[in-house]
PDB file of N, CA and C in Angstrom:
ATOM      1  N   UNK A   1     115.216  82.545  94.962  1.00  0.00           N
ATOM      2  CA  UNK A   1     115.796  83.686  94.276  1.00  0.00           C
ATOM      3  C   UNK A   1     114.741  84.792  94.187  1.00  0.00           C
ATOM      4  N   UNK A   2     115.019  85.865  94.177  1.00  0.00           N
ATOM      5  CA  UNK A   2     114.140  87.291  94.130  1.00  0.00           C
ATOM      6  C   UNK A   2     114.765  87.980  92.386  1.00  0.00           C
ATOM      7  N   UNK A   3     114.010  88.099  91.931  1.00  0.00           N
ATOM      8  CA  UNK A   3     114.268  89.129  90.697  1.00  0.00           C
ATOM      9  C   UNK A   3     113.290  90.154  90.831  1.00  0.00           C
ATOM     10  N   UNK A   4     113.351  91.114  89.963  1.00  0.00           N
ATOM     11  CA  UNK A   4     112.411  92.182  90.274  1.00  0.00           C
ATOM     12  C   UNK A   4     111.944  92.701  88.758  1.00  0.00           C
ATOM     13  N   UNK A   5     110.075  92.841  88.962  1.00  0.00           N
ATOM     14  CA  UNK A   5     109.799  93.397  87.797  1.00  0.00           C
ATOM     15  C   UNK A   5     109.008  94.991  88.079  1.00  0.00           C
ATOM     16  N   UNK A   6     109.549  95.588  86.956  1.00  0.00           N
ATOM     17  CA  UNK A   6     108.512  97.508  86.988  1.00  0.00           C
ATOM     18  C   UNK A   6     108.324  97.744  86.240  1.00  0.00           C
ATOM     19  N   UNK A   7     107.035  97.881  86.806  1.00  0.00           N
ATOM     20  CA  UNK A   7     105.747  98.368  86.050  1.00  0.00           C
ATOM     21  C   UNK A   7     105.697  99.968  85.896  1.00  0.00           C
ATOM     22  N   UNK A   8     106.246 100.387  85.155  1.00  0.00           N
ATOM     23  CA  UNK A   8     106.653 102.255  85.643  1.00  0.00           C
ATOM     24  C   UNK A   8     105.657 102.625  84.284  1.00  0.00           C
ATOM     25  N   UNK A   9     104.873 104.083  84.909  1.00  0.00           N
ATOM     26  CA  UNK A   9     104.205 104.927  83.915  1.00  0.00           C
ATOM     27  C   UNK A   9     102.778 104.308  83.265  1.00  0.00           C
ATOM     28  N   UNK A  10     102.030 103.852  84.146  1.00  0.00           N
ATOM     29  CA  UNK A  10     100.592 103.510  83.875  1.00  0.00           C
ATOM     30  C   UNK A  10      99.873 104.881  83.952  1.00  0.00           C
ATOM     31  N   UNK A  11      99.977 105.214  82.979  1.00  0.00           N
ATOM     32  CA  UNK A  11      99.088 106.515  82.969  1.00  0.00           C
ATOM     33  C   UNK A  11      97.377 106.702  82.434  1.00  0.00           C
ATOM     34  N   UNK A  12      96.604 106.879  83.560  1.00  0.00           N
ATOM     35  CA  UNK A  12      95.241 106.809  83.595  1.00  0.00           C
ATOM     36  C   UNK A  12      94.791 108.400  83.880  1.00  0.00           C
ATOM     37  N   UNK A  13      93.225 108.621  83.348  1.00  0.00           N
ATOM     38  CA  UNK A  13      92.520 109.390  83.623  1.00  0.00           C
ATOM     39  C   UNK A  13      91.597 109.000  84.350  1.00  0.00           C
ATOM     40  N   UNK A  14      90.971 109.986  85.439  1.00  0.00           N
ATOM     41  CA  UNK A  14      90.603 109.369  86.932  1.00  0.00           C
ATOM     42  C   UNK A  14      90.107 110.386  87.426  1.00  0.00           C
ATOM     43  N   UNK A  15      89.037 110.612  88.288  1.00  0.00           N
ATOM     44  CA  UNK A  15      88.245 111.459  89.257  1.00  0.00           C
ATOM     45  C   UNK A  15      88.230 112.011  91.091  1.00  0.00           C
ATOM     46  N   UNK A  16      89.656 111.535  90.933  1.00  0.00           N
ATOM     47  CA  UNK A  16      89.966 111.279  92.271  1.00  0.00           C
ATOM     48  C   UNK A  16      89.873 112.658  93.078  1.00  0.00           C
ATOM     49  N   UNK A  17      89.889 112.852  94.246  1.00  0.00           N
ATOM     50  CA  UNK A  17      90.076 114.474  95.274  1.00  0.00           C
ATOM     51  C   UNK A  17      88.667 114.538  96.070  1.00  0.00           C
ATOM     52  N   UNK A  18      89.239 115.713  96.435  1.00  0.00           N
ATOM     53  CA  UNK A  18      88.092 116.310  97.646  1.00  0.00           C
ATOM     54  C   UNK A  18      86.947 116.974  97.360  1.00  0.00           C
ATOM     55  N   UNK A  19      87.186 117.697  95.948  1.00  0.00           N
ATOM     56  CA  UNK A  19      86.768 118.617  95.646  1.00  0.00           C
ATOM     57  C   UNK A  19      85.099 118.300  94.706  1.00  0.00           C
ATOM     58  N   UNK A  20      84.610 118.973  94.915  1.00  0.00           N
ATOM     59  CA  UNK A  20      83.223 118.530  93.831  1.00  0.00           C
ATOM     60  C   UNK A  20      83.922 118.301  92.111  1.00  0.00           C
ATOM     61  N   UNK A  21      84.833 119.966  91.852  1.00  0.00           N
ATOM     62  CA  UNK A  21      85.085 119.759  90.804  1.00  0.00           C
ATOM     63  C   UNK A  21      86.013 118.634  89.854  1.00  0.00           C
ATOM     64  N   UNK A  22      86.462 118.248  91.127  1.00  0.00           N
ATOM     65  CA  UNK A  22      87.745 117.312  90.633  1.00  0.00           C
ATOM     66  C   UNK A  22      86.883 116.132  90.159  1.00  0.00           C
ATOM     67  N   UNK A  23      85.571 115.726  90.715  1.00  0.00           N
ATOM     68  CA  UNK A  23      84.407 114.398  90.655  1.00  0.00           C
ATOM     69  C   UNK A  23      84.173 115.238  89.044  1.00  0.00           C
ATOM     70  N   UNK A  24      84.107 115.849  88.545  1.00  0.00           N
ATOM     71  CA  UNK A  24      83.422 116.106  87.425  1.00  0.00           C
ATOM     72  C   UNK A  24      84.300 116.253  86.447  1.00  0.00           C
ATOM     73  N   UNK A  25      85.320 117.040  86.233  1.00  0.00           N
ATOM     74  CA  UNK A  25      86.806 116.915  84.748  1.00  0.00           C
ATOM     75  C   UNK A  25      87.626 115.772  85.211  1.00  0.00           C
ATOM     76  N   UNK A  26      87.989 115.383  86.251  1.00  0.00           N
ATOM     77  CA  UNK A  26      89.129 114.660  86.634  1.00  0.00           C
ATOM     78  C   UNK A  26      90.044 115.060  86.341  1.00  0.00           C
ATOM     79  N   UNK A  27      91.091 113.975  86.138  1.00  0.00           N
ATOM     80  CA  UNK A  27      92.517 114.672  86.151  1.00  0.00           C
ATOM     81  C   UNK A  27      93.311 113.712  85.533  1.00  0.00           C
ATOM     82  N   UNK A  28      94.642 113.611  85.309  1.00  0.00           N
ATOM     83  CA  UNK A  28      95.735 112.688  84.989  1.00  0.00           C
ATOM     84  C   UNK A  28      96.546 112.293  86.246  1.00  0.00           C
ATOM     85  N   UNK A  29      96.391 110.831  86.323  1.00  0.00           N
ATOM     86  CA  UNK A  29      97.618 110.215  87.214  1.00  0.00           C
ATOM     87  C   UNK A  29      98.548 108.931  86.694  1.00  0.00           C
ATOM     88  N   UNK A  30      99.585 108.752  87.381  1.00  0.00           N
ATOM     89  CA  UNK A  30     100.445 107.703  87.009  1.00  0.00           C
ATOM     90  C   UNK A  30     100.555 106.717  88.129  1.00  0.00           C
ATOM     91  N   UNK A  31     100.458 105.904  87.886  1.00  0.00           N
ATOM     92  CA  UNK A  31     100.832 104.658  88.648  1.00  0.00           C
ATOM     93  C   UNK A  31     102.328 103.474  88.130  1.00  0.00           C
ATOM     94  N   UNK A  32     102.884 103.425  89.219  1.00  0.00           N
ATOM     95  CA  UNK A  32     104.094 102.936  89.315  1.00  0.00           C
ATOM     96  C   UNK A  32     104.086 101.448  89.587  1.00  0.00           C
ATOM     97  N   UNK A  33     104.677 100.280  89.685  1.00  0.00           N
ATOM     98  CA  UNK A  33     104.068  99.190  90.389  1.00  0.00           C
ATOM     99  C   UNK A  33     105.961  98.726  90.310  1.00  0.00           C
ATOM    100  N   UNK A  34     106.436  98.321  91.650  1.00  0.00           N
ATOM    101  CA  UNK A  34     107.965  97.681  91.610  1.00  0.00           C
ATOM    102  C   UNK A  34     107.345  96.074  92.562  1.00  0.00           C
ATOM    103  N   UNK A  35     108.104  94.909  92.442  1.00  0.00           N
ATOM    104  CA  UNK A  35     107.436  93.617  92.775  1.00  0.00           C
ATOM    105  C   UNK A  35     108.421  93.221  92.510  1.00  0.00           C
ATOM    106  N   UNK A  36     109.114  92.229  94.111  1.00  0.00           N
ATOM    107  CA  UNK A  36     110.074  91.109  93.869  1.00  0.00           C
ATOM    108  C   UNK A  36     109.442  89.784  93.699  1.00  0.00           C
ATOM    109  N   UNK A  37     109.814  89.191  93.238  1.00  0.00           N
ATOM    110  CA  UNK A  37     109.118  87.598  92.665  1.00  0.00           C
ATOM    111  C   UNK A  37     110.143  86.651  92.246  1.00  0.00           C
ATOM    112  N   UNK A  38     109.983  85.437  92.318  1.00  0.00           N
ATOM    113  CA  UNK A  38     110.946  84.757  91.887  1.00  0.00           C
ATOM    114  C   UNK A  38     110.179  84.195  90.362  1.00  0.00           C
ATOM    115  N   UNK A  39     111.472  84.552  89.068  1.00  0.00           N
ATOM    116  CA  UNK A  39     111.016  84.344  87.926  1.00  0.00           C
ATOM    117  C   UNK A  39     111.973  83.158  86.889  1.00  0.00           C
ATOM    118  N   UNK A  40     112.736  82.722  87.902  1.00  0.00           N
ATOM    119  CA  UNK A  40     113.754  81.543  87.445  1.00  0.00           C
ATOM    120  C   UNK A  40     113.048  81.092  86.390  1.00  0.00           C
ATOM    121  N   UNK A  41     112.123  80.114  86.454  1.00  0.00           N
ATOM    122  CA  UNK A  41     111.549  79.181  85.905  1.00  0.00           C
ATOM    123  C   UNK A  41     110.566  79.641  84.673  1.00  0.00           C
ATOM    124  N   UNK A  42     110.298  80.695  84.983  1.00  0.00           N
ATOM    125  CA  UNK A  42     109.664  81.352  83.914  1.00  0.00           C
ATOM    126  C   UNK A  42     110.861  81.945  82.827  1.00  0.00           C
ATOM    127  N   UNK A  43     112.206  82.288  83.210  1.00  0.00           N
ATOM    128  CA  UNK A  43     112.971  83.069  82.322  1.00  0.00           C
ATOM    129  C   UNK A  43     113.701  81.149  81.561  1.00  0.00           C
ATOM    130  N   UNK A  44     114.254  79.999  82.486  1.00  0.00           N
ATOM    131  CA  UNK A  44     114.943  79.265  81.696  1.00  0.00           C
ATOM    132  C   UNK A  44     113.657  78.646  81.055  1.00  0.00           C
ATOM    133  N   UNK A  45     112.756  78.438  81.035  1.00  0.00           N
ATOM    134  CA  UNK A  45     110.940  78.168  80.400  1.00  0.00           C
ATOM    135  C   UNK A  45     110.935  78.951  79.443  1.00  0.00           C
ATOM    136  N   UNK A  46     111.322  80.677  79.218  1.00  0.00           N
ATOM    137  CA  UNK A  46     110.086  81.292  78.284  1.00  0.00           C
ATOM    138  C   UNK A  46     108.547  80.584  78.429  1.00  0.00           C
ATOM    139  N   UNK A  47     108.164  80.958  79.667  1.00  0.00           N
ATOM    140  CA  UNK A  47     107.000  80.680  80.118  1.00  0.00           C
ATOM    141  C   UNK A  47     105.947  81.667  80.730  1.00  0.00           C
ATOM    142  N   UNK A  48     105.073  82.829  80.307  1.00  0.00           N
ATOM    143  CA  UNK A  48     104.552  83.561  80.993  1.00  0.00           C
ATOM    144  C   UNK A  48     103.779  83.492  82.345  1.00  0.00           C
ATOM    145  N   UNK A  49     103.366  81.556  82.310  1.00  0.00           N
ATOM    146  CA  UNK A  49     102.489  81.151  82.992  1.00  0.00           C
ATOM    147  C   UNK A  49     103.275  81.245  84.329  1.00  0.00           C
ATOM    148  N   UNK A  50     104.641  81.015  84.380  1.00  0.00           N
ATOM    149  CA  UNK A  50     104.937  81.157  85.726  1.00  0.00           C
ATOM    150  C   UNK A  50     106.354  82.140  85.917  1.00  0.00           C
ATOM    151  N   UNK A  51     105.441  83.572  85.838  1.00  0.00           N
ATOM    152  CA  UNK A  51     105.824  84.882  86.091  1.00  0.00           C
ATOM    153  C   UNK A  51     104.760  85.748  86.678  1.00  0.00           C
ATOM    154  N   UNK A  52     104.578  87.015  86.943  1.00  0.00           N
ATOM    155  CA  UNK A  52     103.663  87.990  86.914  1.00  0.00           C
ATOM    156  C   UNK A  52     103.385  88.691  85.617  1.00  0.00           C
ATOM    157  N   UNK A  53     102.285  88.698  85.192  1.00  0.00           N
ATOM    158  CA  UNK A  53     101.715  88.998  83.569  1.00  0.00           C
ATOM    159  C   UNK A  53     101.919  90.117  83.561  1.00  0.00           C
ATOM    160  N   UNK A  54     102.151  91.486  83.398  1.00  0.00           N
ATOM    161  CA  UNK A  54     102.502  93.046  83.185  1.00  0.00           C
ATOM    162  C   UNK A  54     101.132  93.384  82.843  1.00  0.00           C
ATOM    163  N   UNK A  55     100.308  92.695  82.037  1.00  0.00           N
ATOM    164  CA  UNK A  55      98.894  93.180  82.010  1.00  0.00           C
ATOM    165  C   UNK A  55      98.245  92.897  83.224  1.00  0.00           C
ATOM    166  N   UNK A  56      98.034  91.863  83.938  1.00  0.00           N
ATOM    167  CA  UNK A  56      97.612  91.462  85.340  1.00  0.00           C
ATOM    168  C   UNK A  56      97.498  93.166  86.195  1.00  0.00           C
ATOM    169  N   UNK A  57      98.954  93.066  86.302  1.00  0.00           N
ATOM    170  CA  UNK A  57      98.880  94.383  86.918  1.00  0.00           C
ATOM    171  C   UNK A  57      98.691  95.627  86.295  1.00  0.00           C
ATOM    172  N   UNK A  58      98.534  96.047  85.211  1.00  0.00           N
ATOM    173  CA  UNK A  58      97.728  97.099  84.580  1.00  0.00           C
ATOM    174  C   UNK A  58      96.514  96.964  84.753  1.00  0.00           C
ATOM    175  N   UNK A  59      96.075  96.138  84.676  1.00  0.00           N
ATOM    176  CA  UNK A  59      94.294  95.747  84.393  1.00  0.00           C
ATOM    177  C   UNK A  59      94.013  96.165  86.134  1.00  0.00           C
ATOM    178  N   UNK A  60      94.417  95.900  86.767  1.00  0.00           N
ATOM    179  CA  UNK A  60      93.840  95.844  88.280  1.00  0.00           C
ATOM    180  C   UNK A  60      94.344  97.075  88.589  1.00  0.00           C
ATOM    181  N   UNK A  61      94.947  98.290  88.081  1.00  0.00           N
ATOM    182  CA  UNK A  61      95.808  99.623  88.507  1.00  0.00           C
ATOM    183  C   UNK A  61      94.536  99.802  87.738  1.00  0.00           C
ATOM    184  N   UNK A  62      94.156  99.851  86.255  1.00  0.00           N
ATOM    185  CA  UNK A  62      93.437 100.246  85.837  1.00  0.00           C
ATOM    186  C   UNK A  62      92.174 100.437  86.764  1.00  0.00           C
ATOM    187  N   UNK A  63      91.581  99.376  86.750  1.00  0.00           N
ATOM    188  CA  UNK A  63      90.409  98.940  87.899  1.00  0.00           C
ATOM    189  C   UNK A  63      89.769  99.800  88.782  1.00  0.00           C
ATOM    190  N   UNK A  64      91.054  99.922  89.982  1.00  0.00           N
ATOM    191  CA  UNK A  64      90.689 100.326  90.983  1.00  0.00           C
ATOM    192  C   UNK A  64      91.077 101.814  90.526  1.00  0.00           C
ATOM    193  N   UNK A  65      91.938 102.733  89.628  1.00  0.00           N
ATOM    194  CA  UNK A  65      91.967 103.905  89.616  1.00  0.00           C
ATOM    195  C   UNK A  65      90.388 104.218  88.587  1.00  0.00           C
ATOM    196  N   UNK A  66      89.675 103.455  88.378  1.00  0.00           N
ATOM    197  CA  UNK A  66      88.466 103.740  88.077  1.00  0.00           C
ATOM    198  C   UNK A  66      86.948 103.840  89.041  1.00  0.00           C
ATOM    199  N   UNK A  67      87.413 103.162  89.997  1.00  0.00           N
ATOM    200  CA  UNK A  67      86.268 103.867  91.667  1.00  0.00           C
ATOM    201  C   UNK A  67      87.069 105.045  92.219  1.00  0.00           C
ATOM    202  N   UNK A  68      85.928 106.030  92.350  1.00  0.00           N
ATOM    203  CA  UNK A  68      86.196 107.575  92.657  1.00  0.00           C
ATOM    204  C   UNK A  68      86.661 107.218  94.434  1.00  0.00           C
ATOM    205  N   UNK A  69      87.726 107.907  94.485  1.00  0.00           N
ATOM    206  CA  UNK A  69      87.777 108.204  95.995  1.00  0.00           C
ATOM    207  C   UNK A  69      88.392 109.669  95.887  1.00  0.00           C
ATOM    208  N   UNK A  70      88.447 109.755  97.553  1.00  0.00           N
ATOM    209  CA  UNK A  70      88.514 111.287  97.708  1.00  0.00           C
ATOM    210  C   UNK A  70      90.519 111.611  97.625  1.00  0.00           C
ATOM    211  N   UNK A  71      90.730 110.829  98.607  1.00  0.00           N
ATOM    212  CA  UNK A  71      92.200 110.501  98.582  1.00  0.00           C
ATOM    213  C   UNK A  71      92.894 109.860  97.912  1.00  0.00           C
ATOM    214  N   UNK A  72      94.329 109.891  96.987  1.00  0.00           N
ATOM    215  CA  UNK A  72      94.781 109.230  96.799  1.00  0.00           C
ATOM    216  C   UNK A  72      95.667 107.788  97.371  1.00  0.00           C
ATOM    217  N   UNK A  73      95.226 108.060  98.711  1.00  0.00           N
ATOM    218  CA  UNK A  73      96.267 106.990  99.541  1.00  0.00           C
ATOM    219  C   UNK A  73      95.305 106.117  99.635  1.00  0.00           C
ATOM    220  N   UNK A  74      93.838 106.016  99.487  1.00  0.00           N
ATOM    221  CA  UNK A  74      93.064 105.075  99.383  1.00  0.00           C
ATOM    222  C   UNK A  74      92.982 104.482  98.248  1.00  0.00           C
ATOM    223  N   UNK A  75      93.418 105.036  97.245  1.00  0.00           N
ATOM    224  CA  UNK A  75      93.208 103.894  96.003  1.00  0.00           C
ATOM    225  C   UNK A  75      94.528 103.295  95.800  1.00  0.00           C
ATOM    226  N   UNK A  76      95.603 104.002  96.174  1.00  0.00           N
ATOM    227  CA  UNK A  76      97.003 102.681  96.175  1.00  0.00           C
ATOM    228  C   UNK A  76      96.704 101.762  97.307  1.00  0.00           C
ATOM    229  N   UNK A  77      96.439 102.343  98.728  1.00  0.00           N
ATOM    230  CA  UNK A  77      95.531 101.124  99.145  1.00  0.00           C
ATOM    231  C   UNK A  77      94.924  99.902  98.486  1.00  0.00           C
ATOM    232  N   UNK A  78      94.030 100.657  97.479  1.00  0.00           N
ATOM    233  CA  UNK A  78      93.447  99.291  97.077  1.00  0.00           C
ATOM    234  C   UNK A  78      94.248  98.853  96.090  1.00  0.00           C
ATOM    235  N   UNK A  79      95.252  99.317  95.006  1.00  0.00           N
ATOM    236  CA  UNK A  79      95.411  99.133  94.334  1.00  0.00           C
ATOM    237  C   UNK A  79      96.653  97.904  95.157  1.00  0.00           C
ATOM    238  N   UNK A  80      97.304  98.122  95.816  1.00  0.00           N
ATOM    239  CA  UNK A  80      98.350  97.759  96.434  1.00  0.00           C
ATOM    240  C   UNK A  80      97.760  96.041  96.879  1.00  0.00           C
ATOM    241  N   UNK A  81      96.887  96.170  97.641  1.00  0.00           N
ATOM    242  CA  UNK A  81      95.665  95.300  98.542  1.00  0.00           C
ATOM    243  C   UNK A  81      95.615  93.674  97.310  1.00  0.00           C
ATOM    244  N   UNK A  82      95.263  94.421  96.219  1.00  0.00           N
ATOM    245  CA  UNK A  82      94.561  93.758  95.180  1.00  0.00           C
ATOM    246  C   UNK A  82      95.393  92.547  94.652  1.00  0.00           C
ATOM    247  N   UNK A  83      96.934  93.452  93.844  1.00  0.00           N
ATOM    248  CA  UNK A  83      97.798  93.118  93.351  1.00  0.00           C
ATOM    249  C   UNK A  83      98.525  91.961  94.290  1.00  0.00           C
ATOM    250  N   UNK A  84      98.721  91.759  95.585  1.00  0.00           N
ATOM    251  CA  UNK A  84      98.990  91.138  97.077  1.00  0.00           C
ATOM    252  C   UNK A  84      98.183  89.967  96.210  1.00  0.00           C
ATOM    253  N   UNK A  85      96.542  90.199  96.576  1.00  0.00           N
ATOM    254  CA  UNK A  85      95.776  89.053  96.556  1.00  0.00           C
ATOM    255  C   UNK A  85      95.602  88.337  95.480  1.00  0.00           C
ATOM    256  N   UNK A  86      95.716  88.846  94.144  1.00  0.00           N
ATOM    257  CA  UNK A  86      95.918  88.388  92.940  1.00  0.00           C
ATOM    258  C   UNK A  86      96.799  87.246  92.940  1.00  0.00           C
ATOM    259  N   UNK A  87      98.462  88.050  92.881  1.00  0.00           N
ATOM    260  CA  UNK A  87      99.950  87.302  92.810  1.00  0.00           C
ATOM    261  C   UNK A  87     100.630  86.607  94.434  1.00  0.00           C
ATOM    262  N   UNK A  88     100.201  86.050  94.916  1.00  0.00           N
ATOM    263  CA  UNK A  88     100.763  85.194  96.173  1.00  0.00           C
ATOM    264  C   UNK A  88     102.108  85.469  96.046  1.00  0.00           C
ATOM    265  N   UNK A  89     102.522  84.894  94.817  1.00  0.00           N
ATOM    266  CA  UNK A  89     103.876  85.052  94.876  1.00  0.00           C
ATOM    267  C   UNK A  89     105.022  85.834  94.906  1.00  0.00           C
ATOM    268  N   UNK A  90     104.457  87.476  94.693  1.00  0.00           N
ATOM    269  CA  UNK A  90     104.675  88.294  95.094  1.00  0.00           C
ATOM    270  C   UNK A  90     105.692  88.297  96.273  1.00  0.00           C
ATOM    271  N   UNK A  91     106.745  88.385  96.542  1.00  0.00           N
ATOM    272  CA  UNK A  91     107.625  88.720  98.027  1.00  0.00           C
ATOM    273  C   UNK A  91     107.582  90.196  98.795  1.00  0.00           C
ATOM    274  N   UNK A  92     107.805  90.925  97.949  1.00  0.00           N
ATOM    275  CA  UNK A  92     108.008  92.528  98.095  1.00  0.00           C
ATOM    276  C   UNK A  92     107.465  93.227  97.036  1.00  0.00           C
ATOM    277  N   UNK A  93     106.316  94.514  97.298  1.00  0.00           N
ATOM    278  CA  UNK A  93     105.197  94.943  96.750  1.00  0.00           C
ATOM    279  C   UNK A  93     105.924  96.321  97.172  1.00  0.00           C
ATOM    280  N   UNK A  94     105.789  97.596  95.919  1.00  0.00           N
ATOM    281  CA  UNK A  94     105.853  98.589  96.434  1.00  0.00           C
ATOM    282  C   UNK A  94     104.779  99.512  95.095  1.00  0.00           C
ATOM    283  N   UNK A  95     103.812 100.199  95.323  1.00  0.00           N
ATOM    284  CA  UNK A  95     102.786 100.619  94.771  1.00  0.00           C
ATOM    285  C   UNK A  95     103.162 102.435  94.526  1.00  0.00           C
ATOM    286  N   UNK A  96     102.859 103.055  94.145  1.00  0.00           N
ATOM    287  CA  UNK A  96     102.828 104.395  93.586  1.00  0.00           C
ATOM    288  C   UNK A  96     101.773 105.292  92.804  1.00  0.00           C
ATOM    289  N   UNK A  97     101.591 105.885  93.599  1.00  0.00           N
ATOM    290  CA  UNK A  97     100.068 106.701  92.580  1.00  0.00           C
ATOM    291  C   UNK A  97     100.931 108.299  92.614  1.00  0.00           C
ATOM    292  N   UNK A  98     100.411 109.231  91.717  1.00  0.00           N
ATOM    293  CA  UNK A  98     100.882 110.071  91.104  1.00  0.00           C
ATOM    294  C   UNK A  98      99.860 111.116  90.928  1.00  0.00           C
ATOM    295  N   UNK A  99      99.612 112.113  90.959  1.00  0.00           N
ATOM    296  CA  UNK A  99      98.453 112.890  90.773  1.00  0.00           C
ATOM    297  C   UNK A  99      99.404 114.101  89.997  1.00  0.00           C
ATOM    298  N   UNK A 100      99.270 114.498  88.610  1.00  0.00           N
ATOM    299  CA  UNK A 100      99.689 115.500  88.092  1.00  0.00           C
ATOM    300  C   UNK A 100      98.719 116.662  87.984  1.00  0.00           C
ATOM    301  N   UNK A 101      99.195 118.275  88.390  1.00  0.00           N
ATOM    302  CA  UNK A 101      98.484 118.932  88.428  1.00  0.00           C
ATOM    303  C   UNK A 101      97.521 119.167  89.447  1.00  0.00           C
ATOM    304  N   UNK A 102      97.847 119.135  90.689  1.00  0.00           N
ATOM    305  CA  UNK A 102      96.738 118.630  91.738  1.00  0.00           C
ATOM    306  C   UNK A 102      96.417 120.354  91.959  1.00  0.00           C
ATOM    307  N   UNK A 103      95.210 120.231  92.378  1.00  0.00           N
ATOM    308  CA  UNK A 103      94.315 121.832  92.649  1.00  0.00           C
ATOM    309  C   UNK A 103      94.745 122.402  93.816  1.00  0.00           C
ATOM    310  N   UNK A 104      95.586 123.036  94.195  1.00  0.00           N
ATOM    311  CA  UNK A 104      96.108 124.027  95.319  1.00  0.00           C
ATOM    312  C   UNK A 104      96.374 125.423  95.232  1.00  0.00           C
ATOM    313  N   UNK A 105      96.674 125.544  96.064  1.00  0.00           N
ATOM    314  CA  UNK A 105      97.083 126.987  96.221  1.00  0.00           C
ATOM    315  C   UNK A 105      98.169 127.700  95.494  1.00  0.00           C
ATOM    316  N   UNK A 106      99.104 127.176  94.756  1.00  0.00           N
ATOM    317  CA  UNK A 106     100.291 127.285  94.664  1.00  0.00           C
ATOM    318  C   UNK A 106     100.606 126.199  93.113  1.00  0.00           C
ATOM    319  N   UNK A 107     101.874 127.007  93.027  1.00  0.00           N
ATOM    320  CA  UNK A 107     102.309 126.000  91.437  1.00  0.00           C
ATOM    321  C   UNK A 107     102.808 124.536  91.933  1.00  0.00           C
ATOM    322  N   UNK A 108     102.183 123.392  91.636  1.00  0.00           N
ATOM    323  CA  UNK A 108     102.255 122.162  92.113  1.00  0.00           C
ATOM    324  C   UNK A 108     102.555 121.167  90.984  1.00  0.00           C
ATOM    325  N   UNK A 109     103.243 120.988  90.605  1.00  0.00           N
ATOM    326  CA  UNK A 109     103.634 119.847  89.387  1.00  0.00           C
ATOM    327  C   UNK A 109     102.782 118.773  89.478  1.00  0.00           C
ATOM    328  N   UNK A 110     103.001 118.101  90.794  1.00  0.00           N
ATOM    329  CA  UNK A 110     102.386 116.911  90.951  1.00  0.00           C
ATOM    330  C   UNK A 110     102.599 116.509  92.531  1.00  0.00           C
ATOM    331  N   UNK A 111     102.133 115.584  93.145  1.00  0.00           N
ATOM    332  CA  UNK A 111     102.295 114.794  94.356  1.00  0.00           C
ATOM    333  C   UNK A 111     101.977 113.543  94.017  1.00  0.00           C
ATOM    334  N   UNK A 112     102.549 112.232  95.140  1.00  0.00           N
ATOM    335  CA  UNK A 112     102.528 111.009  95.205  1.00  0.00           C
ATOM    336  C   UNK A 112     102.408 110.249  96.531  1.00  0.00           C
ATOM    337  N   UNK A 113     102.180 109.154  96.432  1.00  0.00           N
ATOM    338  CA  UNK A 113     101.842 108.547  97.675  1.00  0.00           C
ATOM    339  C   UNK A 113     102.546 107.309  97.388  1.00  0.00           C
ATOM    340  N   UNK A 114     102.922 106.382  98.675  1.00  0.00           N
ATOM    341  CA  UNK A 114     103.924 104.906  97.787  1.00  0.00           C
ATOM    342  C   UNK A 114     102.980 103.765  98.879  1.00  0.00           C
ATOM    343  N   UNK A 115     103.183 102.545  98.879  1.00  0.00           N
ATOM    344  CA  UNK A 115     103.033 101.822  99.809  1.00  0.00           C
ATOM    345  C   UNK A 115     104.148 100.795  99.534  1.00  0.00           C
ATOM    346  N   UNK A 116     104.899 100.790 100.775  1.00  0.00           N
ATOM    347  CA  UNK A 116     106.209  99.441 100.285  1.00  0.00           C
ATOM    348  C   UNK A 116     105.620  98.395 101.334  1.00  0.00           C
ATOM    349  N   UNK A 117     106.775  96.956 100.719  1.00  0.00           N
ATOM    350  CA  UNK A 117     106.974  96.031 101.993  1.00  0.00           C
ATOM    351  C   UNK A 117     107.920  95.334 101.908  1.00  0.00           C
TER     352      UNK A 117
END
């Protein structure tokens, strides 16, 4: 069986971009996390031990949105990478980073990057 858990609105402060200045104030981003898993046994159990922990995957979004990179598609990379190697049991992984306010040319709300499977 596949059920599905989301992780929506991990909102971190982070140093991410190209820019010198962006390495020095940072910025606000959100991270998303969607994951099929099978949780049968954990839901007729009330058993956390055999589910995916919701902190598990905060703590490791946390993590990796705390090493500076330049791009955001490299840290859902890792963030994506991680969460895989953590939870085996994992079936289908789809990751989301969020950059609000990004420094351009132009009025920009925000941009995002996803990684599915």
């Amino acid at each position: 069986m596949q059920n599905k858990i989301n992780i929506e609105g991990i909102e971190l402060y982070a140093y991410h971009g190209c820019l010198d200045e962006e390495a020095k104030i940072g910025g606000h981003y959100t991270v998303d996390v969607y994951l099929l898993t099978d949780f049968t046994e954990a839901a007729e159990q009330d058993d956390l031990s055999k589910t995916i922990d919701y902190c598990s995957i905060y703590n490791i979004s946390k993590a990796e949105m705390a090493i500076r990179s330049k791009l955001i598609e490299q840290v859902c990379q890792r963030i994506y990478n991680r969460i895989l190697k953590t939870h085996p049991s994992i079936h289908s992984l789809r990751v989301k980073v969020t950059k609000h306010s990004p420094p351009m040319n132009g009025d920009v709300k925000q941009v995002s990057v996803e990684i599915n499977t």
